[in-house]
C-alpha atoms as a PDB file:
ATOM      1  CA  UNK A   1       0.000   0.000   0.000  1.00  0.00           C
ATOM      2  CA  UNK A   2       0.613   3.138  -0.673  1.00  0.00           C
ATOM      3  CA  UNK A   3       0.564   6.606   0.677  1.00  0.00           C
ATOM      4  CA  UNK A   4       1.399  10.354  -0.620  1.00  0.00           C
ATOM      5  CA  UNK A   5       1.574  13.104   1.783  1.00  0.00           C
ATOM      6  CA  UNK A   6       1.614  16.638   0.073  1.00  0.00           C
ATOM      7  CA  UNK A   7       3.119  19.102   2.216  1.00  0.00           C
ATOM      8  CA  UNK A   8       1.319  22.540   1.087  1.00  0.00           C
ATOM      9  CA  UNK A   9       3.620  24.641   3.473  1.00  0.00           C
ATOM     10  CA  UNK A  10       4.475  28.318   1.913  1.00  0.00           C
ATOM     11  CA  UNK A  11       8.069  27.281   2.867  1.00  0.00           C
ATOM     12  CA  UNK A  12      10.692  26.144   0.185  1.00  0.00           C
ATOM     13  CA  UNK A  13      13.398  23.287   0.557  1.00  0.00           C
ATOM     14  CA  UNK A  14      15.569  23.293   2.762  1.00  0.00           C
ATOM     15  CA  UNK A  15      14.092  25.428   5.083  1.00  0.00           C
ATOM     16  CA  UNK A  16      12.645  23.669   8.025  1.00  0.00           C
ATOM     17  CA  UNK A  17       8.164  22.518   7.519  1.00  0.00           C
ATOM     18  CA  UNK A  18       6.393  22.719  11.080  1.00  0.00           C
ATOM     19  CA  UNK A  19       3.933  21.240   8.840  1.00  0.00           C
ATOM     20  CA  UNK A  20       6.119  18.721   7.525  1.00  0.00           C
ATOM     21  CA  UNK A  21       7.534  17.796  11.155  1.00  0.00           C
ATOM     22  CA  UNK A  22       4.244  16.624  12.464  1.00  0.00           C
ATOM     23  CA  UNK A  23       3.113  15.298   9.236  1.00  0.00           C
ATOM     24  CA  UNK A  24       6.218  12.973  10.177  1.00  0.00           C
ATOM     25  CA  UNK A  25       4.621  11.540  12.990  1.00  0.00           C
ATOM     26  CA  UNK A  26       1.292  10.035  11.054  1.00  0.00           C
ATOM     27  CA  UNK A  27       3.935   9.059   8.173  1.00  0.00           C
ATOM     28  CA  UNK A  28       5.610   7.153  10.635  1.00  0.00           C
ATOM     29  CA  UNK A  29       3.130   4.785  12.031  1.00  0.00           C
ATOM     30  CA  UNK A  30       1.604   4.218   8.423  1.00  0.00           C
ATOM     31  CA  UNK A  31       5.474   3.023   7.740  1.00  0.00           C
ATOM     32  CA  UNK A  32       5.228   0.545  11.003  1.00  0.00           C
ATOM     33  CA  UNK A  33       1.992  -0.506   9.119  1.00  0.00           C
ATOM     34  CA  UNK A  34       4.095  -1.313   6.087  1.00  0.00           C
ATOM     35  CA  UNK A  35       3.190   1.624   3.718  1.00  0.00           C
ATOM     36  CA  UNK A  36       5.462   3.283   1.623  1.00  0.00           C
ATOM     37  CA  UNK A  37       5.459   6.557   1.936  1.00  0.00           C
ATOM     38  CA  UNK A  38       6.267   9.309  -0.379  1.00  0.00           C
ATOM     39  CA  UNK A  39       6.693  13.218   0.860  1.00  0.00           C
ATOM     40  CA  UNK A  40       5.913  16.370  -1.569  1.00  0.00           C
ATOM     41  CA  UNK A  41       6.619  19.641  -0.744  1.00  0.00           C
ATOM     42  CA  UNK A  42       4.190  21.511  -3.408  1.00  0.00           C
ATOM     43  CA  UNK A  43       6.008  24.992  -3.009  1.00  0.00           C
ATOM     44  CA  UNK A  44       9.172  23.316  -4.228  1.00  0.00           C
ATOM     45  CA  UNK A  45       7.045  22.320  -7.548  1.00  0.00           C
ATOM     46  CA  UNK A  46       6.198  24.274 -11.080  1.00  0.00           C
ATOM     47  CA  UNK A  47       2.313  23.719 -10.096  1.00  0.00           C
ATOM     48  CA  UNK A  48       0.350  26.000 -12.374  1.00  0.00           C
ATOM     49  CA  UNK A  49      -2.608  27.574 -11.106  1.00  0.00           C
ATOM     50  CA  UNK A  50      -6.055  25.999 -12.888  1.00  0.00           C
ATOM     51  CA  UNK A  51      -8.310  23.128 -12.755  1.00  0.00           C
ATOM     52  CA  UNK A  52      -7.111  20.342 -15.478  1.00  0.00           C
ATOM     53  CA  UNK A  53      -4.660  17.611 -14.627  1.00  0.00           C
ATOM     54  CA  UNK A  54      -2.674  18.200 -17.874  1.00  0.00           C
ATOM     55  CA  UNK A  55      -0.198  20.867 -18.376  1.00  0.00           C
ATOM     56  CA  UNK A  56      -1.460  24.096 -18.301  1.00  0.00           C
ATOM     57  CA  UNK A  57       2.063  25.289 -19.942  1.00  0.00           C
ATOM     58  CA  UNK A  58       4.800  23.751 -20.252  1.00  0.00           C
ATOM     59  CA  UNK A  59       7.304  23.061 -17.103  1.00  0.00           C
ATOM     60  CA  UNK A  60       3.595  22.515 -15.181  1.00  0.00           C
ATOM     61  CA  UNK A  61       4.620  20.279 -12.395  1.00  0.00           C
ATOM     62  CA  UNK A  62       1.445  19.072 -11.893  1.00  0.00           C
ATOM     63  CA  UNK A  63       0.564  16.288 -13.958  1.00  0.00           C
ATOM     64  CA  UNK A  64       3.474  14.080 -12.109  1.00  0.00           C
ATOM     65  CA  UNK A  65       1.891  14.781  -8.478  1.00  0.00           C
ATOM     66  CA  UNK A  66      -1.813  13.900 -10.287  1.00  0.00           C
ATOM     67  CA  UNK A  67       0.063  10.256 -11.678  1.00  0.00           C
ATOM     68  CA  UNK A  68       1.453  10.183  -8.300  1.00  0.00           C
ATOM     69  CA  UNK A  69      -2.142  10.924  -6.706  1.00  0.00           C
ATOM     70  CA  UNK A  70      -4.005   8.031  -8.580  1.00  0.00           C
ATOM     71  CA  UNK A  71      -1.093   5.744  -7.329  1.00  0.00           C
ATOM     72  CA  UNK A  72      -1.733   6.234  -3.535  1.00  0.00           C
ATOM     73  CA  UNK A  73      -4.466   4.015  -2.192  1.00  0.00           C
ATOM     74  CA  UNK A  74      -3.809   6.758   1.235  1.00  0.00           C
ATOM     75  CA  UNK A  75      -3.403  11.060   0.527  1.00  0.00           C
ATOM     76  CA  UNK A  76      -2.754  13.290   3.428  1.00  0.00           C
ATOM     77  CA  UNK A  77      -2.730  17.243   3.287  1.00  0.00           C
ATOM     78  CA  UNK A  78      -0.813  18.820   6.017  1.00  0.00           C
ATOM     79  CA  UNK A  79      -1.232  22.939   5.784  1.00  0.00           C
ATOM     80  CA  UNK A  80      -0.372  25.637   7.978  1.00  0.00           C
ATOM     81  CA  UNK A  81      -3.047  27.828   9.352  1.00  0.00           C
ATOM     82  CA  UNK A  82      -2.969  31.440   7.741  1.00  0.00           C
ATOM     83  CA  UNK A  83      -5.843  34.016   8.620  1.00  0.00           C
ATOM     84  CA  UNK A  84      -7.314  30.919  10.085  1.00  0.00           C
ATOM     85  CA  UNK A  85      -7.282  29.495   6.581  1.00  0.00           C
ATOM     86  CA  UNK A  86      -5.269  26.828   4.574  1.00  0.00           C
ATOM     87  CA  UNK A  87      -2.411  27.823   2.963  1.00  0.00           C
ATOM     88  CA  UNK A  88      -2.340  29.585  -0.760  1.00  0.00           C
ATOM     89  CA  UNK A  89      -0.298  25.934  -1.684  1.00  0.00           C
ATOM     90  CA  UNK A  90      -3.264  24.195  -0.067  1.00  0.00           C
ATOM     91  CA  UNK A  91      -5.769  25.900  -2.123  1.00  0.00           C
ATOM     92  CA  UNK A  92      -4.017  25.295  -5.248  1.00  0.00           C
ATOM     93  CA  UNK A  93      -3.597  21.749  -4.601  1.00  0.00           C
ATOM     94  CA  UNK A  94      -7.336  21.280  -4.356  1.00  0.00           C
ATOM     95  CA  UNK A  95      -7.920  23.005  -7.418  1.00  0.00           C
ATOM     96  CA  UNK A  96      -6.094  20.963  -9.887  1.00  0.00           C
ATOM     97  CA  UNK A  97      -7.458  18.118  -7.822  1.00  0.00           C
ATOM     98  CA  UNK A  98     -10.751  19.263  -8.881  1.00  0.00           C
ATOM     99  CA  UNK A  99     -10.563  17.997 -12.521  1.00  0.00           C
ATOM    100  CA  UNK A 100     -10.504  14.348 -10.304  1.00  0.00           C
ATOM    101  CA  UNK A 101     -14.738  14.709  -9.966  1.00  0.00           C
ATOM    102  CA  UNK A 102     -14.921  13.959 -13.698  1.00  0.00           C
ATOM    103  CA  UNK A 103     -12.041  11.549 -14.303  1.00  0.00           C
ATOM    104  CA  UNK A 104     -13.464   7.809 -13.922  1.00  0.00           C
ATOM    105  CA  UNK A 105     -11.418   4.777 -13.957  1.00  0.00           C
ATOM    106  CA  UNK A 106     -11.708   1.648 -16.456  1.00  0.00           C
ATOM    107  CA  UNK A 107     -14.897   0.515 -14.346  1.00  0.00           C
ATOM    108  CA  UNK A 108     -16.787   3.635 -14.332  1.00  0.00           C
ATOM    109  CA  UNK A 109     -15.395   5.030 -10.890  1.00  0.00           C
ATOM    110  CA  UNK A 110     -14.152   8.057 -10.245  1.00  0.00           C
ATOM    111  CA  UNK A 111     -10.743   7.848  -9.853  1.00  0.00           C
ATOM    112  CA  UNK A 112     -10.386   9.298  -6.153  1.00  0.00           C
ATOM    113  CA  UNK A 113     -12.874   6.585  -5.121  1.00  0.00           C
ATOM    114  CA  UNK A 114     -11.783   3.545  -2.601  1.00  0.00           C
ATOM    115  CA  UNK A 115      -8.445   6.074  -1.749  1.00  0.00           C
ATOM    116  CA  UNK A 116      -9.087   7.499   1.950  1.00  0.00           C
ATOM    117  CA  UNK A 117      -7.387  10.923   2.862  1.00  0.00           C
ATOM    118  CA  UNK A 118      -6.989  12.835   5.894  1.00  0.00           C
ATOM    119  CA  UNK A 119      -5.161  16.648   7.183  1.00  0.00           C
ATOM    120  CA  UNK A 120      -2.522  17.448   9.076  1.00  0.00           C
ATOM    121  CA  UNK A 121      -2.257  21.175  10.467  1.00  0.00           C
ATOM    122  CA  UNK A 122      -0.177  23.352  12.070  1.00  0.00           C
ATOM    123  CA  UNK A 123      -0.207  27.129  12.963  1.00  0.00           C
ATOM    124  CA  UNK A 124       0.227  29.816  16.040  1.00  0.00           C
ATOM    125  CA  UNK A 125      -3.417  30.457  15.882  1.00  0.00           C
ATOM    126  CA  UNK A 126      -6.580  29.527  15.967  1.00  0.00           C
ATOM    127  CA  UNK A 127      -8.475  28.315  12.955  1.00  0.00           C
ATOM    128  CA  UNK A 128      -7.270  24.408  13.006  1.00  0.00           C
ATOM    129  CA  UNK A 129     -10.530  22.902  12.699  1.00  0.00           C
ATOM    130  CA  UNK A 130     -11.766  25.228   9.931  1.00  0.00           C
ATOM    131  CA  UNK A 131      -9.107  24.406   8.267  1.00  0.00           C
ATOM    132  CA  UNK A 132      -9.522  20.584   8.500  1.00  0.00           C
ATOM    133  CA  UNK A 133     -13.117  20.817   7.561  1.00  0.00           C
ATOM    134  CA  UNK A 134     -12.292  23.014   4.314  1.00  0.00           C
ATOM    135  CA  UNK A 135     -10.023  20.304   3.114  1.00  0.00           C
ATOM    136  CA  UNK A 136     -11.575  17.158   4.257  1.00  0.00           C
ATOM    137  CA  UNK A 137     -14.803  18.540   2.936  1.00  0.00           C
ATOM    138  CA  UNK A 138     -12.924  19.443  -0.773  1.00  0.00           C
ATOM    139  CA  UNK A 139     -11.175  15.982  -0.746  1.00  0.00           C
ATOM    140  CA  UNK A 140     -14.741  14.073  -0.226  1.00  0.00           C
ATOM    141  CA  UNK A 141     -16.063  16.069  -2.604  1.00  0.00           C
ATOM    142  CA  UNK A 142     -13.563  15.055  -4.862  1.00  0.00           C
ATOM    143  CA  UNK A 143     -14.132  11.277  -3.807  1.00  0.00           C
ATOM    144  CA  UNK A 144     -11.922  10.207  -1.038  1.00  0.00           C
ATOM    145  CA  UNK A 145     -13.085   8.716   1.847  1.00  0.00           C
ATOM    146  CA  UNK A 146     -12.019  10.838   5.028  1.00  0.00           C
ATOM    147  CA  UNK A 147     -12.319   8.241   7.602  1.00  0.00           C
ATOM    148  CA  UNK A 148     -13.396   9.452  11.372  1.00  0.00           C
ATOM    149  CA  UNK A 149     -10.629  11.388  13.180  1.00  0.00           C
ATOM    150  CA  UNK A 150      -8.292  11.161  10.188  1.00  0.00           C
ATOM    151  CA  UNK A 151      -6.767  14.450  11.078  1.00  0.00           C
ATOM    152  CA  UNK A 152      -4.252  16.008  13.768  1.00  0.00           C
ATOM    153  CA  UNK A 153      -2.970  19.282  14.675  1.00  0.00           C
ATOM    154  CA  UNK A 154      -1.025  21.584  16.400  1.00  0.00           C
ATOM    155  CA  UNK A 155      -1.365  24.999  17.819  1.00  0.00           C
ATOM    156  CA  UNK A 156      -1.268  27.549  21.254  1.00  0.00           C
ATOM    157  CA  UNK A 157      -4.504  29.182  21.442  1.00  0.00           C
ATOM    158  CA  UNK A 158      -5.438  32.439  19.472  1.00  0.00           C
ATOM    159  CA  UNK A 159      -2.585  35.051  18.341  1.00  0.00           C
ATOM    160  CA  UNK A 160       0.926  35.177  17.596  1.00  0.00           C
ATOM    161  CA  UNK A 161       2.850  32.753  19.440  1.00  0.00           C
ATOM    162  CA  UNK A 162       5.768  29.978  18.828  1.00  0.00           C
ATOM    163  CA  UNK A 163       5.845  27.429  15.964  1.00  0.00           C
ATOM    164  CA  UNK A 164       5.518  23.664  16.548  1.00  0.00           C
ATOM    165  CA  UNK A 165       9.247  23.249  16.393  1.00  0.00           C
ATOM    166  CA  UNK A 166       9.697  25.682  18.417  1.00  0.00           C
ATOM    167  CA  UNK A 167       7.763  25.003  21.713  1.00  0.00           C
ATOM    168  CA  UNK A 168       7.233  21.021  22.981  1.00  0.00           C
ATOM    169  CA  UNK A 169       3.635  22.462  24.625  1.00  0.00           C
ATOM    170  CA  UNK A 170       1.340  20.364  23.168  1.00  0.00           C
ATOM    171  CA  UNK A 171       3.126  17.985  21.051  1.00  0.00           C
ATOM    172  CA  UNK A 172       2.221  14.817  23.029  1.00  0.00           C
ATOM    173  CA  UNK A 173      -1.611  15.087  22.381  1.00  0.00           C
ATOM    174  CA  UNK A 174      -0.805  15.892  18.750  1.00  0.00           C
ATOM    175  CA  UNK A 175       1.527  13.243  18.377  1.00  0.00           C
ATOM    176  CA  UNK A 176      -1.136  10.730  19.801  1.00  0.00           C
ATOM    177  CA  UNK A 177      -3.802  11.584  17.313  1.00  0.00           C
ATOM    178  CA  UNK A 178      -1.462  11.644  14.174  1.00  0.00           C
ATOM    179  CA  UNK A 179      -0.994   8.232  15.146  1.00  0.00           C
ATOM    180  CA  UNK A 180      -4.826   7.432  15.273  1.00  0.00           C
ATOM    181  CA  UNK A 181      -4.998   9.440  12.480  1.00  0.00           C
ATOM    182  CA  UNK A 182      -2.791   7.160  10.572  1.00  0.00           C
ATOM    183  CA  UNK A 183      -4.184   3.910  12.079  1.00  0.00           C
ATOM    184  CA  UNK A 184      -7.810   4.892  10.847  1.00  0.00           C
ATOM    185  CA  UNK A 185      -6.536   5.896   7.601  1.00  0.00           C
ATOM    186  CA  UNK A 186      -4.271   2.427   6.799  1.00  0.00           C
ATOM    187  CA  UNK A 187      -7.544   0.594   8.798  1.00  0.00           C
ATOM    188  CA  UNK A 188      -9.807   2.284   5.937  1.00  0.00           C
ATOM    189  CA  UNK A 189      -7.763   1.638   2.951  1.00  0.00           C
ATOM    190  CA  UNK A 190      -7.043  -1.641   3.761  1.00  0.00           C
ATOM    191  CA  UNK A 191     -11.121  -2.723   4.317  1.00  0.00           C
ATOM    192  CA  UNK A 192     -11.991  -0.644   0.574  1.00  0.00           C
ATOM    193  CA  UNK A 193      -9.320  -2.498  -0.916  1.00  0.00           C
ATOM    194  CA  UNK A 194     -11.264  -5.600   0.164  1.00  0.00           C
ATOM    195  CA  UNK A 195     -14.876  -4.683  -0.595  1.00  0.00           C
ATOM    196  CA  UNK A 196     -13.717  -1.923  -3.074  1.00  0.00           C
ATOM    197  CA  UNK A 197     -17.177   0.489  -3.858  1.00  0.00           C
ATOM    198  CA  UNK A 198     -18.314   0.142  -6.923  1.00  0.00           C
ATOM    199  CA  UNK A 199     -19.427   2.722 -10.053  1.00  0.00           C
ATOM    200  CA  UNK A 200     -22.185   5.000  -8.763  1.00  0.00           C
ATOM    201  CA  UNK A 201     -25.419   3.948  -9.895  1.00  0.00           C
ATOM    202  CA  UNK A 202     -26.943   5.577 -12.836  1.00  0.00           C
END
């Protein structure tokens, strides 16, 4: 099985993701479940604004992290929180993800379905949970199945304040639910790919 977590920080390689730190922790129980994981960092990508999964223009990074998409049985966003919303990255992401709704597989299925996702999210303010409900609500829109508590995050209240890797406060409650997270997600995936759904009915 396996599993693609795009990092939508607005921070470029090599400087250091609080996003992709804690994103670490889910990626690391679904590799004690024996999935292979593979970590994006959009930012660091070409990714054209639009909503196609072809090129838009040429040098569009996109259409490798859609090929790399529809090979991931497991997807999880991690964002920071900005103005208690996801990250520009974040909102780009979804909308080249959107051409997914009318892409269908060789069976009639869209292509996003029996693939579970969940969100990982960081940030020195408030706005975590919007933020988790804007994605997982765009990702089961798009098809995914967001199991129940497939999400964790991290943050100190309302305001300015430190980053995740900056401040331990915290950490072991976030740490605990990235780990359910990940359970529930690799739990999920693994019962679809038995009893995979079928084409919607006409």
């Amino acid at each position: 099985m396996k599993a693609l977590v795009l990092n939508c920080t607005l921070k470029r390689s090599p400087d250091p993701s609080n996003t992709e730190a804690l994103a670490g922790v889910v990626v690391e129980q679904l590799e004690k479940d024996g999935v292979d994981v593979e970590v994006v960092r959009a930012v660091d990508l070409a990714i054209e604004p639009g909503v196609v999964s072809e090129p838009v223009r040429e040098g569009d990074a996109w259409p490798d992290v859609h090929a790399k998409l529809l090979d991931a049985e497991i997807l999880v966003v991690a964002s920071p929180t900005w103005l208690g919303r996801p990250s520009s990255v974040a909102q780009r992401v979804l909308e080249r993800m959107d051409a997914m709704l009318s892409e269908t597989d060789d069976d009639g299925r869209p292509v996003a379905y029996n693939r579970v996702a969940g969100v990982v999210v960081t940030g020195n303010e408030d706005g975590a949970h919007h933020v988790i409900s804007e994605i997982s609500g765009a990702l089961a829109d798009i098809g995914y199945t967001v199991p129940g508590q497939a999400w964790t995050y991290w943050h100190l209240g309302p305001g300015p304040g430190p980053d995740y890797l900056d401040d331990e406060r915290g950490r072991a409650w976030s740490h605990r639910t990235g780990r359910a997270m990940a359970a529930n997600l690799h739990g999920v995936a693994s019962a679809l790919a038995a009893r995979p759904l079928g084409a919607p009915p006409e």
